[in-house]
PDB file of N, CA and C in Angstrom:
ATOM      1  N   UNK A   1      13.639  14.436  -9.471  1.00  0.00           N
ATOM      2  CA  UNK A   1      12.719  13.535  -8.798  1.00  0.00           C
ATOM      3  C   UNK A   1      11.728  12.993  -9.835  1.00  0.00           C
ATOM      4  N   UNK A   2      11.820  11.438  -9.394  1.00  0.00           N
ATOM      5  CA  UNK A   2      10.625  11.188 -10.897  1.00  0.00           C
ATOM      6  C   UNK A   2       9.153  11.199 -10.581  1.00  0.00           C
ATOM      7  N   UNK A   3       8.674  11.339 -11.247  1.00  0.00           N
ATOM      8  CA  UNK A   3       6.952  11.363 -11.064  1.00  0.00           C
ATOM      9  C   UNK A   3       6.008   9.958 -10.681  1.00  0.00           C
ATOM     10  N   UNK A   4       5.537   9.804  -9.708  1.00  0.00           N
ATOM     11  CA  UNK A   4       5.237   8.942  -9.203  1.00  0.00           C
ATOM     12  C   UNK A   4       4.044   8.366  -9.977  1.00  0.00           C
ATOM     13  N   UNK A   5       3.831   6.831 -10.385  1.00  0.00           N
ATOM     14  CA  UNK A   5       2.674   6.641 -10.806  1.00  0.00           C
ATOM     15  C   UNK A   5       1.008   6.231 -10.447  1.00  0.00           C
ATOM     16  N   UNK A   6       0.176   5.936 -10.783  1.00  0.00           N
ATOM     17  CA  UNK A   6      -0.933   6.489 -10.075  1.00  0.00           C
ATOM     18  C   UNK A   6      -0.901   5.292  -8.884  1.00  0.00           C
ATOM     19  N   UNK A   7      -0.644   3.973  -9.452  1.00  0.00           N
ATOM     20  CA  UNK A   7      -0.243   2.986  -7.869  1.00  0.00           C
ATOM     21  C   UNK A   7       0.109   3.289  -6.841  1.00  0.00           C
ATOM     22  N   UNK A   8       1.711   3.613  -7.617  1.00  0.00           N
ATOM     23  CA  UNK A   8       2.097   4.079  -6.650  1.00  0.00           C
ATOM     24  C   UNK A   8       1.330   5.353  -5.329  1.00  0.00           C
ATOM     25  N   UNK A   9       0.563   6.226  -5.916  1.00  0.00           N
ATOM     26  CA  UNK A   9       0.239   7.176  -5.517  1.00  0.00           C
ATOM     27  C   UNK A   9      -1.451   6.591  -4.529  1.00  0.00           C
ATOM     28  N   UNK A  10      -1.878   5.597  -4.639  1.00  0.00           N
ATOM     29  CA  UNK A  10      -3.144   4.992  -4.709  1.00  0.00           C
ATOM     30  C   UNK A  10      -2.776   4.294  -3.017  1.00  0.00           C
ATOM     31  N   UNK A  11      -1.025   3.618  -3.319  1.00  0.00           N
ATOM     32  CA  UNK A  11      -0.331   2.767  -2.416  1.00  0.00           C
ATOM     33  C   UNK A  11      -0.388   3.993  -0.935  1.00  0.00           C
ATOM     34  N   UNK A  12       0.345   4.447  -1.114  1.00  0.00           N
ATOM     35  CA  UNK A  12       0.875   5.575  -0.554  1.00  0.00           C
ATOM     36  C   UNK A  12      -0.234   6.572   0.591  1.00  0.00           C
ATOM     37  N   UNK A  13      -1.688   6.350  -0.136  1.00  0.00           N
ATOM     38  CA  UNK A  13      -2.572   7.112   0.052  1.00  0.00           C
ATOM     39  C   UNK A  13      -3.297   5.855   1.141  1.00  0.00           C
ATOM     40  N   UNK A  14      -3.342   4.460   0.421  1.00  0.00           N
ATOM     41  CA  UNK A  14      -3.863   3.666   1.631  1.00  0.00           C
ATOM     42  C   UNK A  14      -3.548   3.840   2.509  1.00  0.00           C
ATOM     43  N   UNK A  15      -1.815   3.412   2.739  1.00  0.00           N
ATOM     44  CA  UNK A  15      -1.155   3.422   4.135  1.00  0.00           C
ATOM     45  C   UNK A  15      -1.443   4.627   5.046  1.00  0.00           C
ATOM     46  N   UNK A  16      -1.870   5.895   4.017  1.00  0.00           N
ATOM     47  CA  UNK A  16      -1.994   6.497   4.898  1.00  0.00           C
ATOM     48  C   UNK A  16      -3.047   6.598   6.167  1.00  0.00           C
ATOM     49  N   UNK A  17      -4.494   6.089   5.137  1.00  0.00           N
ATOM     50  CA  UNK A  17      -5.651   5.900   5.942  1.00  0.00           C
ATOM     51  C   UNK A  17      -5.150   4.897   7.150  1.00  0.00           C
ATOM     52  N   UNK A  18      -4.672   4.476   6.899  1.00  0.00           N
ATOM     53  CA  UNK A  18      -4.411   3.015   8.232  1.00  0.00           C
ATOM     54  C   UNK A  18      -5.783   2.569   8.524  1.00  0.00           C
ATOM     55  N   UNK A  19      -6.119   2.011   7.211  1.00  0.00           N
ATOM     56  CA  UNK A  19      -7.765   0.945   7.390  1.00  0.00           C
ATOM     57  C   UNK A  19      -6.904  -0.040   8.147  1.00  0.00           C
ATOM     58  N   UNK A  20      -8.093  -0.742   8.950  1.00  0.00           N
ATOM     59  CA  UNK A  20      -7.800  -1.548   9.563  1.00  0.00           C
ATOM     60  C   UNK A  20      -8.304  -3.139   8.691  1.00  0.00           C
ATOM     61  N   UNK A  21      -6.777  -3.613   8.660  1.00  0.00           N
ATOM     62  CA  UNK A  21      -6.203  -4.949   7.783  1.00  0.00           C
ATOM     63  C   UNK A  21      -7.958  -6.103   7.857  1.00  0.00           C
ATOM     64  N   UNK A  22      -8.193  -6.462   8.486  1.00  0.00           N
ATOM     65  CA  UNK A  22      -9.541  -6.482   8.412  1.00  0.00           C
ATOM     66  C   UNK A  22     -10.402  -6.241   7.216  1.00  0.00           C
ATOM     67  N   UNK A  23     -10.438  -5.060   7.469  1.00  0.00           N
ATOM     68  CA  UNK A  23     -11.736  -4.481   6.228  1.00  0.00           C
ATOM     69  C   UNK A  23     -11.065  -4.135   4.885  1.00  0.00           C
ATOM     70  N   UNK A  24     -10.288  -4.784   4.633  1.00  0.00           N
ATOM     71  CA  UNK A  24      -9.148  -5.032   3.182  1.00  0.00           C
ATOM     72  C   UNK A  24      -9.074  -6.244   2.428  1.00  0.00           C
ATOM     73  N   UNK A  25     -10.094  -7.358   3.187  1.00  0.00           N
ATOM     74  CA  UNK A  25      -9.356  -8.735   3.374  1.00  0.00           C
ATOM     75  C   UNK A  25     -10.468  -8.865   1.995  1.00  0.00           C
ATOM     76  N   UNK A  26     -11.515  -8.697   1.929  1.00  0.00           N
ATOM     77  CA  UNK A  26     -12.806  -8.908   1.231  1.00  0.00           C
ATOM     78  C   UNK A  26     -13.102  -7.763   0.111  1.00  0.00           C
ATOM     79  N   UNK A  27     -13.538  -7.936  -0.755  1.00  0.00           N
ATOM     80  CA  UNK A  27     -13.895  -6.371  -1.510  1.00  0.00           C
ATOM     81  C   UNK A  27     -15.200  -5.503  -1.110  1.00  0.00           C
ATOM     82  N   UNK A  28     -16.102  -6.767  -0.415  1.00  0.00           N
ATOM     83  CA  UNK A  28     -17.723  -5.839   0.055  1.00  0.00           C
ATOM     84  C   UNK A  28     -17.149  -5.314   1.505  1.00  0.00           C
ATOM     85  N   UNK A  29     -15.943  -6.006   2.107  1.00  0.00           N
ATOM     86  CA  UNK A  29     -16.208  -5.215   3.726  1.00  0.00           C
ATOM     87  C   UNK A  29     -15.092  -3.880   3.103  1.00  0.00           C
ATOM     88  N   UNK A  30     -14.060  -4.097   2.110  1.00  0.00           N
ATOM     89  CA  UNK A  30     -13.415  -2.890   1.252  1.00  0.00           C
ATOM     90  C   UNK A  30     -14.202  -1.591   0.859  1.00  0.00           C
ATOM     91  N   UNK A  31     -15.340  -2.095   0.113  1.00  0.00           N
ATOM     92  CA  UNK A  31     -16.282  -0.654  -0.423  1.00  0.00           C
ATOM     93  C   UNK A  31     -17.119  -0.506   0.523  1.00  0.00           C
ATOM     94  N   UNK A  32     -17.642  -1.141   1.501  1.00  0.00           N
ATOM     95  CA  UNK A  32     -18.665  -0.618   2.266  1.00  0.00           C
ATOM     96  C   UNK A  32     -17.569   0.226   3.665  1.00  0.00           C
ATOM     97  N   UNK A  33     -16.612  -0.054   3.931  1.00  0.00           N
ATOM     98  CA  UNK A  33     -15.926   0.999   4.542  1.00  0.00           C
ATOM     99  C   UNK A  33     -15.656   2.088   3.620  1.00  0.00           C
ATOM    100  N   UNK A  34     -15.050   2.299   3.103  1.00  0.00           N
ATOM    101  CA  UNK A  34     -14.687   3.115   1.934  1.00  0.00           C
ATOM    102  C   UNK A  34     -15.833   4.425   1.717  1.00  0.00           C
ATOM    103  N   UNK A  35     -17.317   3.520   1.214  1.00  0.00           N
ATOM    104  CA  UNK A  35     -18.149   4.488   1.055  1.00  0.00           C
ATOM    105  C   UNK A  35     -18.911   4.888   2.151  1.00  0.00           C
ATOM    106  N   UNK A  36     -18.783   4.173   3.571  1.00  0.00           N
ATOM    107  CA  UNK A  36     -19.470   5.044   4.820  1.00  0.00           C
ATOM    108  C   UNK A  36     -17.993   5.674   5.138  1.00  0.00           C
ATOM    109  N   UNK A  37     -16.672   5.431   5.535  1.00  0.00           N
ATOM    110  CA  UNK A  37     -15.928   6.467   6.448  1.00  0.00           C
ATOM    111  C   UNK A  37     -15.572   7.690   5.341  1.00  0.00           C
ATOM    112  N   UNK A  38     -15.589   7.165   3.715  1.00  0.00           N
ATOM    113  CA  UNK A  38     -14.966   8.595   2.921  1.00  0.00           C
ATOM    114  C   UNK A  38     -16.321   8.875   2.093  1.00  0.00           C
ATOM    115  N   UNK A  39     -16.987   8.094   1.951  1.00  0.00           N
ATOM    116  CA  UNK A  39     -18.123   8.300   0.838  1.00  0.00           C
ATOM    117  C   UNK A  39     -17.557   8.200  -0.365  1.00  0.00           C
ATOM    118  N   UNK A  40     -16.452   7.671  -0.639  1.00  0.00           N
ATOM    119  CA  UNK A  40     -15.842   6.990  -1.928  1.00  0.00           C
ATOM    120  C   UNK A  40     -17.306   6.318  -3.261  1.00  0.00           C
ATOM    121  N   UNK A  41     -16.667   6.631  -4.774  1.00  0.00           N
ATOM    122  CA  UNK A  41     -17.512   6.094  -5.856  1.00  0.00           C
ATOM    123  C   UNK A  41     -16.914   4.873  -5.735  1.00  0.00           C
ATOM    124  N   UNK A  42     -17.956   3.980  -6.760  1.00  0.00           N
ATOM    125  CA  UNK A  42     -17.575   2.415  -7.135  1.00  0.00           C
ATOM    126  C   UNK A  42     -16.212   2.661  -7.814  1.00  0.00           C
ATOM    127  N   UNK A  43     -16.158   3.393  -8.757  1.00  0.00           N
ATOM    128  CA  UNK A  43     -15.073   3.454  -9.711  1.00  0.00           C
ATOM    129  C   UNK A  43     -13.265   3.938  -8.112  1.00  0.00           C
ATOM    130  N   UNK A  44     -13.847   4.446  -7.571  1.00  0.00           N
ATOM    131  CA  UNK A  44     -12.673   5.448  -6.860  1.00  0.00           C
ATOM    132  C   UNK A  44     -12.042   4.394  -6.116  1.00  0.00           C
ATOM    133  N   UNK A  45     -13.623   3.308  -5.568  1.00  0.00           N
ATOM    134  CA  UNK A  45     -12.847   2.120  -4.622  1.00  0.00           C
ATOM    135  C   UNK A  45     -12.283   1.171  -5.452  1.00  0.00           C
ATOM    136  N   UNK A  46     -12.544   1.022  -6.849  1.00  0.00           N
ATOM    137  CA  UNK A  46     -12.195  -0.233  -7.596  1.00  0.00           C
ATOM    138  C   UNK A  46     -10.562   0.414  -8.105  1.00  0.00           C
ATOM    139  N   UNK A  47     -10.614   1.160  -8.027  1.00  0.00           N
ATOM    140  CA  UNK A  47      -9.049   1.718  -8.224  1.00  0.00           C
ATOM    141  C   UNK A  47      -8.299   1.481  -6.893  1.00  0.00           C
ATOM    142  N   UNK A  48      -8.651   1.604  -5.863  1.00  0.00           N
ATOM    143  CA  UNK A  48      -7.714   1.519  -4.540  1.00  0.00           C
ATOM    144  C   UNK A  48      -7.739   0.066  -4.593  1.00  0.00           C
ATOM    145  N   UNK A  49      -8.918  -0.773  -4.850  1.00  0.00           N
ATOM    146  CA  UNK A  49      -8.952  -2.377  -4.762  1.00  0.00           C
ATOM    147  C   UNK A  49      -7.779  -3.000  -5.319  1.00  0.00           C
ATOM    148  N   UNK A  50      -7.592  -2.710  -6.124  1.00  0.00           N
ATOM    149  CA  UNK A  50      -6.534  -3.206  -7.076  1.00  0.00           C
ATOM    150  C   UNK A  50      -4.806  -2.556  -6.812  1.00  0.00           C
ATOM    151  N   UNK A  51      -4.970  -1.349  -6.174  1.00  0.00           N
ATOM    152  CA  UNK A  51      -3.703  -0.935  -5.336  1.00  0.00           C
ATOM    153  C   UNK A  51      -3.362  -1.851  -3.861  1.00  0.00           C
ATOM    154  N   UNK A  52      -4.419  -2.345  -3.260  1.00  0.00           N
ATOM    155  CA  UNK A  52      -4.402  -3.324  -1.852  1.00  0.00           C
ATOM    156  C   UNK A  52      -4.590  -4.289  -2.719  1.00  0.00           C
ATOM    157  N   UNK A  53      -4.745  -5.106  -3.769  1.00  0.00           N
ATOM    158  CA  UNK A  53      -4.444  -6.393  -4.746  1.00  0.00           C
ATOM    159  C   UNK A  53      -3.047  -6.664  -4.675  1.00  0.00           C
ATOM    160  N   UNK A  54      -2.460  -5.314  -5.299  1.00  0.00           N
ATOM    161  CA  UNK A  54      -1.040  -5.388  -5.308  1.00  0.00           C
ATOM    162  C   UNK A  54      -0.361  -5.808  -4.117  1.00  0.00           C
ATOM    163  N   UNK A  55      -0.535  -4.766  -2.980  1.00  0.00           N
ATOM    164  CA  UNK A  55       0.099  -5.298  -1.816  1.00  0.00           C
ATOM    165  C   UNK A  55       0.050  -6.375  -1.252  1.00  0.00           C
ATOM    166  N   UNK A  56      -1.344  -6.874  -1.428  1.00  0.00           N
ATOM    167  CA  UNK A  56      -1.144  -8.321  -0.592  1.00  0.00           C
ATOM    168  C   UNK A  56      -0.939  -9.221  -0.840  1.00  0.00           C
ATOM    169  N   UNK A  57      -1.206  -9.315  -2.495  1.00  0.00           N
ATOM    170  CA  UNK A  57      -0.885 -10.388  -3.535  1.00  0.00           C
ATOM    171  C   UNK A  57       0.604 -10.198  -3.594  1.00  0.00           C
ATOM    172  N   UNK A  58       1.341  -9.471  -4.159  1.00  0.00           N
ATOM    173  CA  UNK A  58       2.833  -9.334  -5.020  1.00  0.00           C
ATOM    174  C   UNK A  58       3.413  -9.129  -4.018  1.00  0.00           C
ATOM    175  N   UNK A  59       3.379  -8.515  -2.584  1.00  0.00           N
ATOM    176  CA  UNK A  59       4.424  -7.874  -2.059  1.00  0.00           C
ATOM    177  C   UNK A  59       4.437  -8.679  -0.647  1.00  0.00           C
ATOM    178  N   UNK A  60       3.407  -9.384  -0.630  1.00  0.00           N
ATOM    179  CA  UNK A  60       3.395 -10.198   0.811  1.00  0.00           C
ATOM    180  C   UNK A  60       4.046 -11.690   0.565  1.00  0.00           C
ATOM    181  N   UNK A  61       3.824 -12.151  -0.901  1.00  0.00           N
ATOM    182  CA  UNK A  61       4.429 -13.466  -1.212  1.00  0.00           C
ATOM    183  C   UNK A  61       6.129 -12.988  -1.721  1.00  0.00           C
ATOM    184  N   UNK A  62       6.352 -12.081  -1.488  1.00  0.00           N
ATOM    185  CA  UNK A  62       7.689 -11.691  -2.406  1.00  0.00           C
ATOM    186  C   UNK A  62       8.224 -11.449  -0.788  1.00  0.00           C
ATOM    187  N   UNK A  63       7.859 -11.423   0.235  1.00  0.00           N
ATOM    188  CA  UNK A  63       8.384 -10.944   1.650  1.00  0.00           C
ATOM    189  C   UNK A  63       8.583  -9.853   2.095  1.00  0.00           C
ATOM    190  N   UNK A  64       7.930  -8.752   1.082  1.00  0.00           N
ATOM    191  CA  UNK A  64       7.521  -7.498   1.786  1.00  0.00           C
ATOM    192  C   UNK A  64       6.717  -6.733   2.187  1.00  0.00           C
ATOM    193  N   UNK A  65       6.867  -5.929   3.449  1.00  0.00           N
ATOM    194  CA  UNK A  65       5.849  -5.851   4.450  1.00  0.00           C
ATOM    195  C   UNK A  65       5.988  -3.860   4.528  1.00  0.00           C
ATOM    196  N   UNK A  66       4.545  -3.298   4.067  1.00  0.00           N
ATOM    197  CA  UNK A  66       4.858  -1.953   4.564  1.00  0.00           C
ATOM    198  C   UNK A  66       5.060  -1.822   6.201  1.00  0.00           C
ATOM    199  N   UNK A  67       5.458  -0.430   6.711  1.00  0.00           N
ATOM    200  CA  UNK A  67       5.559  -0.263   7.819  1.00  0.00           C
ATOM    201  C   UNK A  67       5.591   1.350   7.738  1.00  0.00           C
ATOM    202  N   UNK A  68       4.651   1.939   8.811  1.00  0.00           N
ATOM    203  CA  UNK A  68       4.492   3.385   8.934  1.00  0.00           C
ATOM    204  C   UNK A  68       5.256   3.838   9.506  1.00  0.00           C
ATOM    205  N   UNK A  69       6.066   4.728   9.733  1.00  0.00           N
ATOM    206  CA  UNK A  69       7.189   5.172  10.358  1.00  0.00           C
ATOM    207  C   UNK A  69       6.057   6.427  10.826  1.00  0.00           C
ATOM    208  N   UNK A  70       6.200   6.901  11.831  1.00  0.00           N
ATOM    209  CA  UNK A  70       5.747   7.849  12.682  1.00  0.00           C
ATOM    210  C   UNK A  70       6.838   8.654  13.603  1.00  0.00           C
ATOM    211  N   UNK A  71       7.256  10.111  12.238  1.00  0.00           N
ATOM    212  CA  UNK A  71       7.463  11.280  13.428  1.00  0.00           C
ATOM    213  C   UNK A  71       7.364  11.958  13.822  1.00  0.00           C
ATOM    214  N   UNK A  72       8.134  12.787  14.640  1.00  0.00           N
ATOM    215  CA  UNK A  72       7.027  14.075  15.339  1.00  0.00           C
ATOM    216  C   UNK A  72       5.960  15.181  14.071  1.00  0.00           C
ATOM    217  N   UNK A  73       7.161  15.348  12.975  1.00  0.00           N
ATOM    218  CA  UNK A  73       6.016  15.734  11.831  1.00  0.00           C
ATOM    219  C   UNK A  73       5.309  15.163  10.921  1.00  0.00           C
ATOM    220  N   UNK A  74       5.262  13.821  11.405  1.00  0.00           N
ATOM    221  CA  UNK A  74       4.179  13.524  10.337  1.00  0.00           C
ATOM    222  C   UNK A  74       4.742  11.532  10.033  1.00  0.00           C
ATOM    223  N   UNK A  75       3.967  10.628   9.517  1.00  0.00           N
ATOM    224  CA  UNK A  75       4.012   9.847   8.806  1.00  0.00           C
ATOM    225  C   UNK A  75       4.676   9.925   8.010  1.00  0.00           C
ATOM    226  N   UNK A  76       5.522   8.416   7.617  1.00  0.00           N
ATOM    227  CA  UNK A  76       6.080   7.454   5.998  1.00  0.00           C
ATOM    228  C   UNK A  76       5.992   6.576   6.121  1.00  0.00           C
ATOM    229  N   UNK A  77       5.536   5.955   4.787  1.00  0.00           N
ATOM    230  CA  UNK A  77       5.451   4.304   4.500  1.00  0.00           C
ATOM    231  C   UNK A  77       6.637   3.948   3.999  1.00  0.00           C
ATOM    232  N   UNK A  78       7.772   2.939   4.389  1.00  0.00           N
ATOM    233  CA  UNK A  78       8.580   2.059   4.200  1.00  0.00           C
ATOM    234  C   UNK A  78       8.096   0.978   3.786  1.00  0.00           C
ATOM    235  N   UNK A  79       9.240   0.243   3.411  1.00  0.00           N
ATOM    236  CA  UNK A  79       9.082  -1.371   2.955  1.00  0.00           C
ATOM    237  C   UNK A  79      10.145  -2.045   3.462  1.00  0.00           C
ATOM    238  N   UNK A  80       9.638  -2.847   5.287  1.00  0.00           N
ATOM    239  CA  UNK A  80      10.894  -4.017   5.208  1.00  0.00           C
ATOM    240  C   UNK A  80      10.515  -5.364   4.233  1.00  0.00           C
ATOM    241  N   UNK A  81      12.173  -5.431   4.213  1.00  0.00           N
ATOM    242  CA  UNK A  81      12.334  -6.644   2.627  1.00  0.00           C
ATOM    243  C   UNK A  81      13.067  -8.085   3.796  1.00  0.00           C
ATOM    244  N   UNK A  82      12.324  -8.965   3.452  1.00  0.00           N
ATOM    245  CA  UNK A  82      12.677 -10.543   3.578  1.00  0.00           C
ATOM    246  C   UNK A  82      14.375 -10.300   3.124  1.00  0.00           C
ATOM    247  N   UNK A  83      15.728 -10.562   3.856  1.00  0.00           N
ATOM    248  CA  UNK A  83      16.993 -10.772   3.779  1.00  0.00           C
ATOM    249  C   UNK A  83      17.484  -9.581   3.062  1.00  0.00           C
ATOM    250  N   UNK A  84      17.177  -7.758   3.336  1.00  0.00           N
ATOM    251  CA  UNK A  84      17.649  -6.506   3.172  1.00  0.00           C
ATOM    252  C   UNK A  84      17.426  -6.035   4.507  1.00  0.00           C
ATOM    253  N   UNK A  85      18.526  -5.903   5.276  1.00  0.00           N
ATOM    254  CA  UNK A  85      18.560  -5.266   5.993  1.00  0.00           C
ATOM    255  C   UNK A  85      17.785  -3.430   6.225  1.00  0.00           C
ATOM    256  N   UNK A  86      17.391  -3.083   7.154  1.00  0.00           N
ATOM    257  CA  UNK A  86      16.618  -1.855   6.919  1.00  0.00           C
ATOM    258  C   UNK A  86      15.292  -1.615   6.165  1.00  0.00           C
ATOM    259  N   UNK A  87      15.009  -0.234   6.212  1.00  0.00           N
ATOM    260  CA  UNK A  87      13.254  -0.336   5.373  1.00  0.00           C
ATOM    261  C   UNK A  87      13.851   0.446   4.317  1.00  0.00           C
ATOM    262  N   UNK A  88      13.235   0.301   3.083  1.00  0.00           N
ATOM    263  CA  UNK A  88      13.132   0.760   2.038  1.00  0.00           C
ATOM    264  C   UNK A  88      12.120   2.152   1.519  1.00  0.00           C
ATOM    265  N   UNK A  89      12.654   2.825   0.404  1.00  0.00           N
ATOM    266  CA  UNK A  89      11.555   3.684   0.190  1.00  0.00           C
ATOM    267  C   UNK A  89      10.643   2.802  -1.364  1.00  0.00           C
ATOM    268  N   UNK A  90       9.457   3.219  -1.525  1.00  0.00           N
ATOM    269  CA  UNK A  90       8.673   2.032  -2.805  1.00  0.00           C
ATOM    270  C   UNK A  90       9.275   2.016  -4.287  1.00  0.00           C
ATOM    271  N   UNK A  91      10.232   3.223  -4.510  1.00  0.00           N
ATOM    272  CA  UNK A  91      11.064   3.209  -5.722  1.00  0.00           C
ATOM    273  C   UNK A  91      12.094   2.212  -5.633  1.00  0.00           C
ATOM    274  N   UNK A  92      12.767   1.878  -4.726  1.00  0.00           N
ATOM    275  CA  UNK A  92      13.932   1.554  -4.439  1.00  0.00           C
ATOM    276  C   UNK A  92      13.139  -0.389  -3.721  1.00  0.00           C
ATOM    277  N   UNK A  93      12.573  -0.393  -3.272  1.00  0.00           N
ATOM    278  CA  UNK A  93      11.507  -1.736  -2.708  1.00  0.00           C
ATOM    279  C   UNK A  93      11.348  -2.069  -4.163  1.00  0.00           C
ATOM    280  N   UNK A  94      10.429  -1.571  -5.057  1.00  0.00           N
ATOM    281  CA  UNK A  94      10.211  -2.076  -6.460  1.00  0.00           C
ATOM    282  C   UNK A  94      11.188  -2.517  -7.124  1.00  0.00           C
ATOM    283  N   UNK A  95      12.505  -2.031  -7.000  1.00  0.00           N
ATOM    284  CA  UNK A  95      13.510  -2.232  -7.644  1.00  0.00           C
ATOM    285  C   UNK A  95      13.988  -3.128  -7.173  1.00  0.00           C
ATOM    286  N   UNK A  96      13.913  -4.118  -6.018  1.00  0.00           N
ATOM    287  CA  UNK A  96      14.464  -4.974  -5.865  1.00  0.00           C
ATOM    288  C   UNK A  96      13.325  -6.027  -5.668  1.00  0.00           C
ATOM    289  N   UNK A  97      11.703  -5.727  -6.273  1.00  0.00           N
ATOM    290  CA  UNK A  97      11.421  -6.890  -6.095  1.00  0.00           C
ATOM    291  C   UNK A  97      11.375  -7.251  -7.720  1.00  0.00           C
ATOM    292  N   UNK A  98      11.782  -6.193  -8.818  1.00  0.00           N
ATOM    293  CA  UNK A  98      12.191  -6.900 -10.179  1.00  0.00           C
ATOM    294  C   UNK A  98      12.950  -7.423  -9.820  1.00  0.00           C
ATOM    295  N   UNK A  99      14.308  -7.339  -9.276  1.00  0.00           N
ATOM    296  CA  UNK A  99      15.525  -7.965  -9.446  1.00  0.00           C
ATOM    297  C   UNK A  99      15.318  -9.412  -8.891  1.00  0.00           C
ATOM    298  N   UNK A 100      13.964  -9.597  -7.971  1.00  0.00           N
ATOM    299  CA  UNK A 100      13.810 -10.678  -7.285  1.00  0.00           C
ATOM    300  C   UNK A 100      13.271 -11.780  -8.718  1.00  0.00           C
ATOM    301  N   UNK A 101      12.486 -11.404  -9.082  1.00  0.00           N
ATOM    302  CA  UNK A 101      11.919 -11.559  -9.907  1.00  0.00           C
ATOM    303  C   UNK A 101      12.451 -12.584 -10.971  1.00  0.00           C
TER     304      UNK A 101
END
């Protein structure tokens, strides 16, 4: 299994919060949630900023869309892909949005 990198790991950790798309859109309504619901540093939110950069910038114009899968034990973030049938996992999503590329 390969070692995930810190994006990736940054990615992974948003979806989990399930902020509401809203308070993502802006960077002041970003850190001022951030530092009242977690009490997050400047530095901690400017690292997640740039992980929700990624997503909405690279992966929403490329036609992919996370999606939380919810089961009885627990949450996963997928990736449906614009003309791939099924959801993806983000190793395998990345890999085909180089190939898009």
């Amino acid at each position: 299994m390969a070692l995930k990198t810190t994006e990736e790991r940054y990615q992974e950790w948003l979806e989990r919060l399930e902020i509401p798309i809203e308070e993502t859109a802006e960077y002041e309504q970003f850190q001022k949630y951030l530092k009242e619901e977690l009490g997050l540093t400047d530095v901690q939110i400017d690292a997640l900023w740039e992980a929700t950069g990624y997503r909405y910038e690279v992966l929403a114009t490329a036609g992919i869309r996370a999606v939380t899968v919810v089961y009885p034990w627990g949450r996963e973030v997928r990736y449906g892909i614009t003309g791939a049938p099924g959801l993806w996992g983000f190793t395998r999503m990345r890999e085909i949005l180089a190939e898009r590329e």
